[in-house]
Structure formats: C-alpha cells, structure tokens
Protein backbone atom coordinates (compact mmCIF):
# COMPACT_ATOMS: atom_id res chain seq x y z
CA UNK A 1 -11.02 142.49 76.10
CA UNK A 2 -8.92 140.64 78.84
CA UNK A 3 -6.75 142.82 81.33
CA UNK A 4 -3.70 141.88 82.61
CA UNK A 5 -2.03 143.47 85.58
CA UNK A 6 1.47 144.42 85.63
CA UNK A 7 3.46 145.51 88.19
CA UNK A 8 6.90 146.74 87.66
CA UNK A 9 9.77 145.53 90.30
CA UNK A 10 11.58 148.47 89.81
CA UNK A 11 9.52 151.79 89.15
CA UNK A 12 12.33 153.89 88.54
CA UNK A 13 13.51 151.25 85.77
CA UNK A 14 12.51 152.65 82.30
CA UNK A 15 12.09 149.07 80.42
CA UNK A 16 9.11 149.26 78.36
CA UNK A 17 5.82 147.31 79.14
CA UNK A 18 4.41 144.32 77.26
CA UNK A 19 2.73 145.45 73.79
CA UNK A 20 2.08 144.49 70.39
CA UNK A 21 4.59 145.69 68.09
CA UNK A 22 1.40 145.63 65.28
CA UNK A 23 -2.20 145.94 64.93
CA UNK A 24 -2.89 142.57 64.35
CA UNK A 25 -0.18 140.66 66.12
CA UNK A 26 -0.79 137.88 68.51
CA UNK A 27 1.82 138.06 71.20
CA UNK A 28 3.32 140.90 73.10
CA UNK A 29 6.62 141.91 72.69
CA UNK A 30 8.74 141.42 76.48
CA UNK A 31 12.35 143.26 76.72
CA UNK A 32 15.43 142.81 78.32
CA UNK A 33 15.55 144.67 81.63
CA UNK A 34 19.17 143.83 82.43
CA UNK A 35 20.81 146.90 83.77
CA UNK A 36 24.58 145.44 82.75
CA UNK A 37 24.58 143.41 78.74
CA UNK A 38 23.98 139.83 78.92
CA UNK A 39 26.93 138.26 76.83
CA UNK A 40 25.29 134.32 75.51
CA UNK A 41 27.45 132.20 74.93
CA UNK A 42 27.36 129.74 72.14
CA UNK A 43 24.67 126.98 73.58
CA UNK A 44 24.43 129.14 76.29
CA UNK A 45 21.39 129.59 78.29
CA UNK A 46 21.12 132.18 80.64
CA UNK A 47 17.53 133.79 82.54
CA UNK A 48 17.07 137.19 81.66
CA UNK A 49 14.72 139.83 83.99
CA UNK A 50 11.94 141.34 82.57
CA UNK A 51 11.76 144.04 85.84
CA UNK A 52 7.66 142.42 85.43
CA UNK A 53 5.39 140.93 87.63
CA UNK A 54 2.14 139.44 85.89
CA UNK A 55 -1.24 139.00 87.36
CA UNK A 56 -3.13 136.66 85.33
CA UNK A 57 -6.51 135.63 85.68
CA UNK A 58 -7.42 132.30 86.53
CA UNK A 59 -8.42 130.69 83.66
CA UNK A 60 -5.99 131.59 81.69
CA UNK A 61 -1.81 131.39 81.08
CA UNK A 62 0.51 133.17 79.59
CA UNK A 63 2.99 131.42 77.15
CA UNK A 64 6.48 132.74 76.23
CA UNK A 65 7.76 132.29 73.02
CA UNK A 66 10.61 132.86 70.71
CA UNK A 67 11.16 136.07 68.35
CA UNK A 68 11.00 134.72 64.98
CA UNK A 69 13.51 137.44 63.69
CA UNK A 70 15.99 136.06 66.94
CA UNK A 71 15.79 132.52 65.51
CA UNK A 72 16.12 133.01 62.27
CA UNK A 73 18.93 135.70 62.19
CA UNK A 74 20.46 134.84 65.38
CA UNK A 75 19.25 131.43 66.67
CA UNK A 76 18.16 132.79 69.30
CA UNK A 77 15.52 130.81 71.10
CA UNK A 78 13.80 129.85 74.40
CA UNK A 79 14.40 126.67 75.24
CA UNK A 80 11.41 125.33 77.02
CA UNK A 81 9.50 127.30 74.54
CA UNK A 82 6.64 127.71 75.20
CA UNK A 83 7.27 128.40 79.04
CA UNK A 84 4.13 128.89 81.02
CA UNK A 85 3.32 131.46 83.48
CA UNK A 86 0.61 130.31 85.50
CA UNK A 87 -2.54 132.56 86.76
CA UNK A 88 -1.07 132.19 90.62
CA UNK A 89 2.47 132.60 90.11
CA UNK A 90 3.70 136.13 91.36
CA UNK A 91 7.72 136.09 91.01
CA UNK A 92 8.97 138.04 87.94
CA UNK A 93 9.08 137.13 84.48
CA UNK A 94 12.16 135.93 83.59
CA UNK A 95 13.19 134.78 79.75
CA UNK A 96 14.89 131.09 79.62
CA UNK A 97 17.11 132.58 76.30
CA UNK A 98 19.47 129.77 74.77
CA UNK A 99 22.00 130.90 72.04
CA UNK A 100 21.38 127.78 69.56
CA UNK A 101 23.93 129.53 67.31
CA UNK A 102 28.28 129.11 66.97
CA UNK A 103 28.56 133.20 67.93
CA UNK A 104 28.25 134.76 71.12
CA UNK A 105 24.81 137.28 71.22
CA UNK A 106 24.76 140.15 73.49
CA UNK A 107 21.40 140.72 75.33
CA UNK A 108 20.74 144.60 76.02
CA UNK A 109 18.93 146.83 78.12
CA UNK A 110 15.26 147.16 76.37
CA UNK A 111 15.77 144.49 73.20
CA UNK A 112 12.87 142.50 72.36
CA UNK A 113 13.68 139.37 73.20
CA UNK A 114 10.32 137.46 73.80
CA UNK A 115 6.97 137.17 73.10
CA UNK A 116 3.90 136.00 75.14
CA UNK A 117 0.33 134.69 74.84
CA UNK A 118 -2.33 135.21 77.60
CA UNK A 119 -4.50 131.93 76.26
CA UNK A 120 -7.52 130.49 78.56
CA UNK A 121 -6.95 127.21 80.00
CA UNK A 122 -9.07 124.19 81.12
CA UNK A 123 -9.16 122.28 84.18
CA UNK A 124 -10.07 118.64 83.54
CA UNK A 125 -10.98 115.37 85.51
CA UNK A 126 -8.93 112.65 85.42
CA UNK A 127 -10.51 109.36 85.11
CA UNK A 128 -8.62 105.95 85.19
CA UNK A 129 -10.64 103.30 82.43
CA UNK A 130 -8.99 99.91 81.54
CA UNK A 131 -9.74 100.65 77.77
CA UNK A 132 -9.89 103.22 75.38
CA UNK A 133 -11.31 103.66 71.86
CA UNK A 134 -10.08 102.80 68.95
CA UNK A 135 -8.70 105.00 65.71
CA UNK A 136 -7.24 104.88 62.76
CA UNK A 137 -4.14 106.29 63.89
CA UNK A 138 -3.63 103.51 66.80
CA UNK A 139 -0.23 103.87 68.44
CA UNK A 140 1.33 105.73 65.64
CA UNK A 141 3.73 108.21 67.02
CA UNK A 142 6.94 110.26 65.89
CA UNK A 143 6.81 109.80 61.86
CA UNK A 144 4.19 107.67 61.57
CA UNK A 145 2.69 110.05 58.67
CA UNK A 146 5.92 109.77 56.77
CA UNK A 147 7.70 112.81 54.91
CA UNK A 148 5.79 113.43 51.97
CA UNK A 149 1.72 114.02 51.98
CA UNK A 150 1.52 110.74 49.50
C-alpha cells in the first residue's frame, strides 16, 4: 500500500485528514478548512483551503474531483476537474469549487467538498515522425460515433 505524507498548515486547526468515507471507495474525501463560511455565488468559483500539504511520490499524482452528491443535489463542481497535484508541488491543497447552479451554496468549516486520486503516472519520450498509422477511426473527433450505439 502507497503512503502519502501530509502535513497540516495549521496544527492547531481541527479539519479532518483525507480518508475514505467507505471500505471500498476510490477517492478520499478532502474538507473545507475555511475558518469564516464560503458564500458561492451562482457561477461562482472561488479556491477553498484544505489547511493540507501533500507529499506525493514521484511517480504518481493526485487528481481532485467532484462529490457526486455536490453535483447532483447542488451542482456543485470543480471546474478544472480533474485538477492535478503533482509529486513536487508543496503549496497547499486548495479546491477550484464552481457553483454551476441558480442558488448561492455556502461552503463550511469541515464539509466534504472534494475527492482525490493518488494514480501513478508515466513519463514518456517525445518523438517527432512525418507519418503516423492508420485506423479505422481516422480523424473522427467530437460525435463522430453518433448518439445511438446503431
């Protein structure tokens, strides 16, 4: 099992740590650590602190995501989702929340409000060829599959 250091900003700052919320779930649930409510706007977007400092492997990333019960209930969302943390960055973790939704939300002290990944990574080489192979797919981009799986 991977470890991941964390280092709080604040000791004295009782916001909980990163942690799965189930036995079986796949990201780790980050909180608010706003001392003062964070009042979102309607397509607002606002960062929130996390009062966390990461120290990820290299290797690896961390990915932060949406809540699904935030964008479904609230539409609540992150809008560079996912946002990446990488293994040498050292500043806190702060949550890129956007209010998608027509009613202002109110961010509080210790509500779930993320969720990140630690996922490995690869480096790769770049190398410039003057052609490529071919597929069946070609050029198709956006749509090219259609709606409907006939």
């Amino acid at each position: 099992m991977l470890t991941i250091k964390v280092k709080k900003i604040d000791e004295n700052l009782d916001n909980p740590m990163p942690y799965y919320a189930t036995e079986n779930a796949s990201g780790l649930d980050i909180s608010s650590a706003s001392k003062e409510n964070i009042i979102l706007a309607a397509l607002e977007t606002k960062l929130i602190p996390t009062n966390l400092i990461l120290e990820i492997p290299p290797g690896y990333e961390g990915q932060v995501r949406p809540r699904s019960g935030l964008a479904i209930k609230k539409s609540i969302g992150i809008i560079n989702s996912p946002g990446t943390i990488d293994a040498d960055y050292r500043g806190e973790l702060k949550i890129l929340l956007t209010n998608f939704g027509k009613e202002p939300f109110i961010v509080r002290f210790g509500d779930r409000i993320a969720q990140l990944i630690i996922t490995k990574t690869e480096k790769v080489v770049i190398e410039q060829v003057s052609s490529l192979s071919e597929t069946k797919r070609g050029e198709g981009g956006f749509g090219h599959s259609g709606l409907n799986h006939d």
